[in-house]
N, C-alpha and C. Protein backbone atom coordinates (compact mmCIF):
# COMPACT_ATOMS: atom_id res chain seq x y z
N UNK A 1 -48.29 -96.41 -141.01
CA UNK A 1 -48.68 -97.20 -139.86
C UNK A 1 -48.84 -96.31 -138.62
N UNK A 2 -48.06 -95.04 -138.84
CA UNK A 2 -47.71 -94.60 -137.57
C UNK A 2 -48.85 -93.64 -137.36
N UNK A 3 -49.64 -93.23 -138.40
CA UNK A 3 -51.10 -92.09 -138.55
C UNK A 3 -52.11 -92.99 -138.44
N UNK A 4 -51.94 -94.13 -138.70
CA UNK A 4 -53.16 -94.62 -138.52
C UNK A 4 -53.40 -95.07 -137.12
N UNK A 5 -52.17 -95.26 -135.90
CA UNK A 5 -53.01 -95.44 -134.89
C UNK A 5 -53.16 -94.29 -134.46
N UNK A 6 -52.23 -92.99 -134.39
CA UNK A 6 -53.07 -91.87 -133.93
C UNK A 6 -53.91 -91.82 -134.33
N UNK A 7 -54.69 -91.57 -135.22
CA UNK A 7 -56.15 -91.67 -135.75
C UNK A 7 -56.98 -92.07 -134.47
N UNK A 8 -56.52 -93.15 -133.70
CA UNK A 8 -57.38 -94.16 -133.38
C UNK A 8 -57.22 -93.92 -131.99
N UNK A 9 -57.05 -92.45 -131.66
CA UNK A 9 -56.83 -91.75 -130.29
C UNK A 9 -58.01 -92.61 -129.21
N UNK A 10 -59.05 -92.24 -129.70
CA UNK A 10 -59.91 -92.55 -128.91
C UNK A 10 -60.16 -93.78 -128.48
N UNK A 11 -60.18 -94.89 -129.28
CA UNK A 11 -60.42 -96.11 -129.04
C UNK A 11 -59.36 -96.81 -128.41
N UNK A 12 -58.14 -96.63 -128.54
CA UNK A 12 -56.97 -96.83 -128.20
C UNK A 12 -56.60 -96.48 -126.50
N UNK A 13 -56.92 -95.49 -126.30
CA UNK A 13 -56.87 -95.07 -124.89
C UNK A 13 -58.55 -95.41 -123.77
N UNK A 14 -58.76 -95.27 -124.63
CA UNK A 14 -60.39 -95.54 -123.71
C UNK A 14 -61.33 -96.20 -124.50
N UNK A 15 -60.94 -97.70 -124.78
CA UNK A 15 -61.82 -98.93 -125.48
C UNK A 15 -63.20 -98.85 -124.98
N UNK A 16 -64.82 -98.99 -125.30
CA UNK A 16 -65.78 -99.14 -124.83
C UNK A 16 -66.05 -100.35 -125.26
N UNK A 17 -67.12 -100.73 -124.77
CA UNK A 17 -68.15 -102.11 -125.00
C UNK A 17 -68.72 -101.95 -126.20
N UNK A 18 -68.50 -102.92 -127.04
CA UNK A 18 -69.06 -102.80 -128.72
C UNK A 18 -68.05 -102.17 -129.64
N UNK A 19 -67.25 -102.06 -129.05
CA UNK A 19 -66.29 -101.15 -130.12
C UNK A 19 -65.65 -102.18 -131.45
N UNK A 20 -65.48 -101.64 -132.44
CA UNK A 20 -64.57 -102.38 -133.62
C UNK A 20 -63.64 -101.44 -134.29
N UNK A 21 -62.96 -102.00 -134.42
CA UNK A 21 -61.27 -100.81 -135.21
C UNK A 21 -60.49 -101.81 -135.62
N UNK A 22 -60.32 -101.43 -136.34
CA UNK A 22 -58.43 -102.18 -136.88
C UNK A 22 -57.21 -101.43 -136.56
N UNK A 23 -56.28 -101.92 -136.42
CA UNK A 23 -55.45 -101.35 -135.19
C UNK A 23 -54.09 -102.36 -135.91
N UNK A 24 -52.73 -101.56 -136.38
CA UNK A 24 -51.61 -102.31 -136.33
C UNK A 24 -51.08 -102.59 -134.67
N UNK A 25 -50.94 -103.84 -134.57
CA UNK A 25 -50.18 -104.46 -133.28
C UNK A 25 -48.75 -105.48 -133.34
N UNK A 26 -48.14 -105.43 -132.82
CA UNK A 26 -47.01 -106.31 -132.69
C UNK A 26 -47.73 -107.23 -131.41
N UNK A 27 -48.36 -108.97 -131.53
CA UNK A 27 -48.49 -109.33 -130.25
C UNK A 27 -47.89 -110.55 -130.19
N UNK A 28 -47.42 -111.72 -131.53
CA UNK A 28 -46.52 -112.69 -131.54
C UNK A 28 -45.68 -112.89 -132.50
N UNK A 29 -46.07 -112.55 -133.88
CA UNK A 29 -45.13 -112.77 -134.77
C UNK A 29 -44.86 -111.41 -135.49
N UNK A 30 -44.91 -110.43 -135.14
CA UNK A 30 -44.35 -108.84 -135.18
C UNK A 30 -45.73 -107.90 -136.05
N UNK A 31 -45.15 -106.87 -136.31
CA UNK A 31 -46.51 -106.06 -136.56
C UNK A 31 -47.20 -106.52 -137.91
N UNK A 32 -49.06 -106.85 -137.00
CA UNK A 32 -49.49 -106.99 -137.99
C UNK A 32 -50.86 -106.31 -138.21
N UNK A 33 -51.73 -106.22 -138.90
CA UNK A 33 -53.19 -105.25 -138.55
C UNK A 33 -54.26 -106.03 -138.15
N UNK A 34 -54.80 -105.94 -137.17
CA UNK A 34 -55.68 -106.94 -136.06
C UNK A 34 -57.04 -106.29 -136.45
N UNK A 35 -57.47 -106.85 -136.48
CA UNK A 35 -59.02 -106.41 -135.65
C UNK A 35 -59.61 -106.89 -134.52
N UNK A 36 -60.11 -105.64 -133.73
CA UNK A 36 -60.54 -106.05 -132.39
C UNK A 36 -61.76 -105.59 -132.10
N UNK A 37 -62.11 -106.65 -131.41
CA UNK A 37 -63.76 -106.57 -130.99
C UNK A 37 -64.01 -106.13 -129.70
N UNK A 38 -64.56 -105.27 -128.78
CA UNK A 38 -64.26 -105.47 -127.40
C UNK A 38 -65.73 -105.87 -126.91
N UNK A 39 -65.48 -106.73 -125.93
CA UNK A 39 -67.25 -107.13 -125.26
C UNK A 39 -67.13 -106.24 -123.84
N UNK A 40 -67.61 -106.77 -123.18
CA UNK A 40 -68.21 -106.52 -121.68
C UNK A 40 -67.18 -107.02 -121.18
N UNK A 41 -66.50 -108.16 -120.77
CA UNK A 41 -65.10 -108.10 -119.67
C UNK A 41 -64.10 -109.14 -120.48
N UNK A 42 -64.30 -109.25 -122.11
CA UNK A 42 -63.07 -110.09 -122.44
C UNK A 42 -63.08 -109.44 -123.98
N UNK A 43 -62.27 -109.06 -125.03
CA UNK A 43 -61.98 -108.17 -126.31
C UNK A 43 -61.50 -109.85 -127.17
N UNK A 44 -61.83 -109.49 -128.35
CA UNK A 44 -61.15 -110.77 -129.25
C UNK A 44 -60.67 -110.24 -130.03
N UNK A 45 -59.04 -110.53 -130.31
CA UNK A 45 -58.39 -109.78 -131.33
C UNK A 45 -57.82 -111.10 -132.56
N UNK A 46 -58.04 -110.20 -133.84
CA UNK A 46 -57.89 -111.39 -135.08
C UNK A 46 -57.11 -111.01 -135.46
N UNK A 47 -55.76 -111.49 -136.54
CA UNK A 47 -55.23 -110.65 -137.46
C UNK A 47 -56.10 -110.69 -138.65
N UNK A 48 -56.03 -109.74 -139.57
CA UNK A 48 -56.63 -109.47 -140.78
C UNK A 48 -56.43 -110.80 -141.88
N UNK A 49 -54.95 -110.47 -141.99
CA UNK A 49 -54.49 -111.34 -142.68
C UNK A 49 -53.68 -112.62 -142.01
N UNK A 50 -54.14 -113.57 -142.42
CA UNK A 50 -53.56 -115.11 -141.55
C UNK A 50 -54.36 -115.41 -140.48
N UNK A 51 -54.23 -116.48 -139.96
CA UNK A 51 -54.94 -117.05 -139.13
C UNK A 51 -54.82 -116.94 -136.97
N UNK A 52 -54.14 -115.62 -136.92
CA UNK A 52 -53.68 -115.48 -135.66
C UNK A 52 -54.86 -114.91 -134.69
N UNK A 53 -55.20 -115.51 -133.68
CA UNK A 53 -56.53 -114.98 -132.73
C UNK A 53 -55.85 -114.88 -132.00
N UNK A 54 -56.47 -114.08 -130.91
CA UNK A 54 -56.23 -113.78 -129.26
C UNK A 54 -57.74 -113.37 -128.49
N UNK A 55 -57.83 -113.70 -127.48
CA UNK A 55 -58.64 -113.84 -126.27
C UNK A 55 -57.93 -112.92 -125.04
N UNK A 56 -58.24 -111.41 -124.68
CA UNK A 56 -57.80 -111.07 -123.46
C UNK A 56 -58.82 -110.25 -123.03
N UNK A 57 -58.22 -110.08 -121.44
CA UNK A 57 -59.32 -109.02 -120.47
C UNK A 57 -59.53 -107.68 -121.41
N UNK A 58 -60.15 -107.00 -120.81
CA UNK A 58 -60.17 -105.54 -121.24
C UNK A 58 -58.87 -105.11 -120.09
N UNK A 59 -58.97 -105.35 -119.45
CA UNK A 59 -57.48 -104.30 -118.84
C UNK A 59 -55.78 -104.96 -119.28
N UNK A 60 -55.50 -105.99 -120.07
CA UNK A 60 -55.21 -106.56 -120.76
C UNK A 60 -54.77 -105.79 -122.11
N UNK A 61 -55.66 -105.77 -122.67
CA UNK A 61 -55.72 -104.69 -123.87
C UNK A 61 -55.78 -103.28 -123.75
N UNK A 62 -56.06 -102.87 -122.53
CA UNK A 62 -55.94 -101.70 -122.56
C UNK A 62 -54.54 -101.33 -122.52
N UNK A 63 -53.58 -102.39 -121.70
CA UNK A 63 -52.60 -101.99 -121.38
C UNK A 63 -51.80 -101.82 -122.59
N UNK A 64 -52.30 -103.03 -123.51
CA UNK A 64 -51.42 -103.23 -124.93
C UNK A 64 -51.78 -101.96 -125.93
N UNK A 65 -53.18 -101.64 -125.82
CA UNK A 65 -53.32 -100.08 -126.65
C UNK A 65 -52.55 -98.90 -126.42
N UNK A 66 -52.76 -98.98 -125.01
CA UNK A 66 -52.04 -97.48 -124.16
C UNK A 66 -50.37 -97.55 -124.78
N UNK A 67 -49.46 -99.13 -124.46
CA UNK A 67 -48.46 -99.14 -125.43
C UNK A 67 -48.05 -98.72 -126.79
N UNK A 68 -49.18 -99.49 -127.41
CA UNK A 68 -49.27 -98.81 -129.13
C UNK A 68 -49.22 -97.42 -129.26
N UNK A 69 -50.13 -97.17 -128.64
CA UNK A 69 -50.63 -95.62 -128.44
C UNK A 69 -49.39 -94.52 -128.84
N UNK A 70 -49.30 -94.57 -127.73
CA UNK A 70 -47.67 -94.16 -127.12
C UNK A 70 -46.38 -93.82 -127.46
N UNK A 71 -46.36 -95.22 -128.03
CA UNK A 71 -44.73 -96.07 -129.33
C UNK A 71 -45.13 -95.24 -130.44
N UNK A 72 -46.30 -95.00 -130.74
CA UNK A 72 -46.71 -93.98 -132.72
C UNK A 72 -46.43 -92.95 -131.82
N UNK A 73 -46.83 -92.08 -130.68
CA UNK A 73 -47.16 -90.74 -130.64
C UNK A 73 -45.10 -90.57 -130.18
N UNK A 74 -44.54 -91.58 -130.10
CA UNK A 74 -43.22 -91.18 -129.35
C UNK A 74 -42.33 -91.16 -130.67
N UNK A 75 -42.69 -91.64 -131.56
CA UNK A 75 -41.78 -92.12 -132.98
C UNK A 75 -42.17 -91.00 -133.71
N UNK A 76 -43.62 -90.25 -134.26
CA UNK A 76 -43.73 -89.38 -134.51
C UNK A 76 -43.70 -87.92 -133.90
N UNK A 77 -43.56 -87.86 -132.78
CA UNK A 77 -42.63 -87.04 -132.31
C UNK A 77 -41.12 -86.74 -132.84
N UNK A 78 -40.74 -87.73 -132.70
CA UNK A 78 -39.25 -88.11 -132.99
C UNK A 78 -38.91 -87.89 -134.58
N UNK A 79 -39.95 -88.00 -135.83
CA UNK A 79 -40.21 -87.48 -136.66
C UNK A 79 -39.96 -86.17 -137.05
N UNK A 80 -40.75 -85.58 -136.27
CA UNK A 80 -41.33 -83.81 -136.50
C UNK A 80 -39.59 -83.45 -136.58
N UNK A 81 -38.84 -83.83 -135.23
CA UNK A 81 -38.15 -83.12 -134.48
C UNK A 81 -36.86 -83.25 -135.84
N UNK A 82 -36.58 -84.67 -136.27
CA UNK A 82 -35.48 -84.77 -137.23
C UNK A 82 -36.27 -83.62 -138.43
N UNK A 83 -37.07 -84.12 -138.79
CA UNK A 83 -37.77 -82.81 -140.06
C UNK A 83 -37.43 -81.37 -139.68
N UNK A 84 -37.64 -80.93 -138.40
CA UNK A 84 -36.88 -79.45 -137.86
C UNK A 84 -35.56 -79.20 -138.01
N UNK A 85 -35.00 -80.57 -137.71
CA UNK A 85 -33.56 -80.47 -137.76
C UNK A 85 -32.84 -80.66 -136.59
N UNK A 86 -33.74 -80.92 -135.29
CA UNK A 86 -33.24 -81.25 -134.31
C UNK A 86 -32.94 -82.57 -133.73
N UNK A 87 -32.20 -82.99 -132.41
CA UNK A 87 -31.46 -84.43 -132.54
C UNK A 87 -32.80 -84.75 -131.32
N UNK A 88 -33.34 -84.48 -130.63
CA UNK A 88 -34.13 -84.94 -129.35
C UNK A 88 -35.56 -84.05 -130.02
N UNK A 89 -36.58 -84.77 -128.96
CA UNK A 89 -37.94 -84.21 -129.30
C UNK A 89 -37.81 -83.30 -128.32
N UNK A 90 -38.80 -82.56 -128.64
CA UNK A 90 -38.72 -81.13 -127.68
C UNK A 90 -39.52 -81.57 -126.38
N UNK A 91 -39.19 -80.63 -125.04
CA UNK A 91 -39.48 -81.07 -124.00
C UNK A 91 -41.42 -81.75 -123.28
N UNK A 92 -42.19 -80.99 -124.48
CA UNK A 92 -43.81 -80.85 -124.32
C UNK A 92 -44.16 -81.44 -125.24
N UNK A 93 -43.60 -82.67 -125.69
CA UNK A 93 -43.74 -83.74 -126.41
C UNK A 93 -45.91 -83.99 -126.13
N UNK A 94 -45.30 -84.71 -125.18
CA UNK A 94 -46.04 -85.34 -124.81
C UNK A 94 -47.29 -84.67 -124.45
N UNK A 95 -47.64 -83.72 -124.50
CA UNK A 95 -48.67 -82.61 -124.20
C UNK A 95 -49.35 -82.71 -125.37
N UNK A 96 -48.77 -82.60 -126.56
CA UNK A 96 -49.25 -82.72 -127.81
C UNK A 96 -50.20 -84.19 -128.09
N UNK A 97 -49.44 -84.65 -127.23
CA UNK A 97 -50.81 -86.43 -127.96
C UNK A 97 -51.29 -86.37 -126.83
N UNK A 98 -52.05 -86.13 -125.92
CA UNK A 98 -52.50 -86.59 -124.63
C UNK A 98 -54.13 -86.05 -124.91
């Protein structure tokens, strides 16, 4: 779950008009894999599986991507660092996903 939204660097941080991706999200009943559509000033997000829709702004969703985003690049961080053997991620974490 956690490679597939990095994958999705681009769309995730800077959504355009016309865009489509599937994207795991947590937005009411915990993580599930959405698909999202984005238009011109409102995105429609579905879940894949089951019947869950949503209707929001684009700055809306952006905010909820930039979250997602973030939560994978901070967990897999946090990854690497136990695989090294260390207890904290190293200080230039964050340099690495940006």
């Amino acid at each position: 779950m956690v490679e597939d939204i990095l994958k999705l660097k681009r769309e995730l941080l800077n959504p355009k008009r016309s865009d489509r991706f599937e994207v795991w999200m947590q937005l009411t009943y915990g993580w599930k894999l959405f698909s999202v559509v984005v238009g011109n000033k409102t995105a429609k997000v579905r879940s894949v599986h089951g019947n869950e829709k949503h209707s929001m702004s684009i700055r809306q969703l952006k905010e909820e991507l930039t979250k997602i985003y973030w939560y994978a690049a901070r967990q897999d961080a946090s990854r690497i660092a136990r695989e090294e053997g260390r207890k904290k991620r190293k200080r230039s974490w964050e340099r690495d996903y940006a």
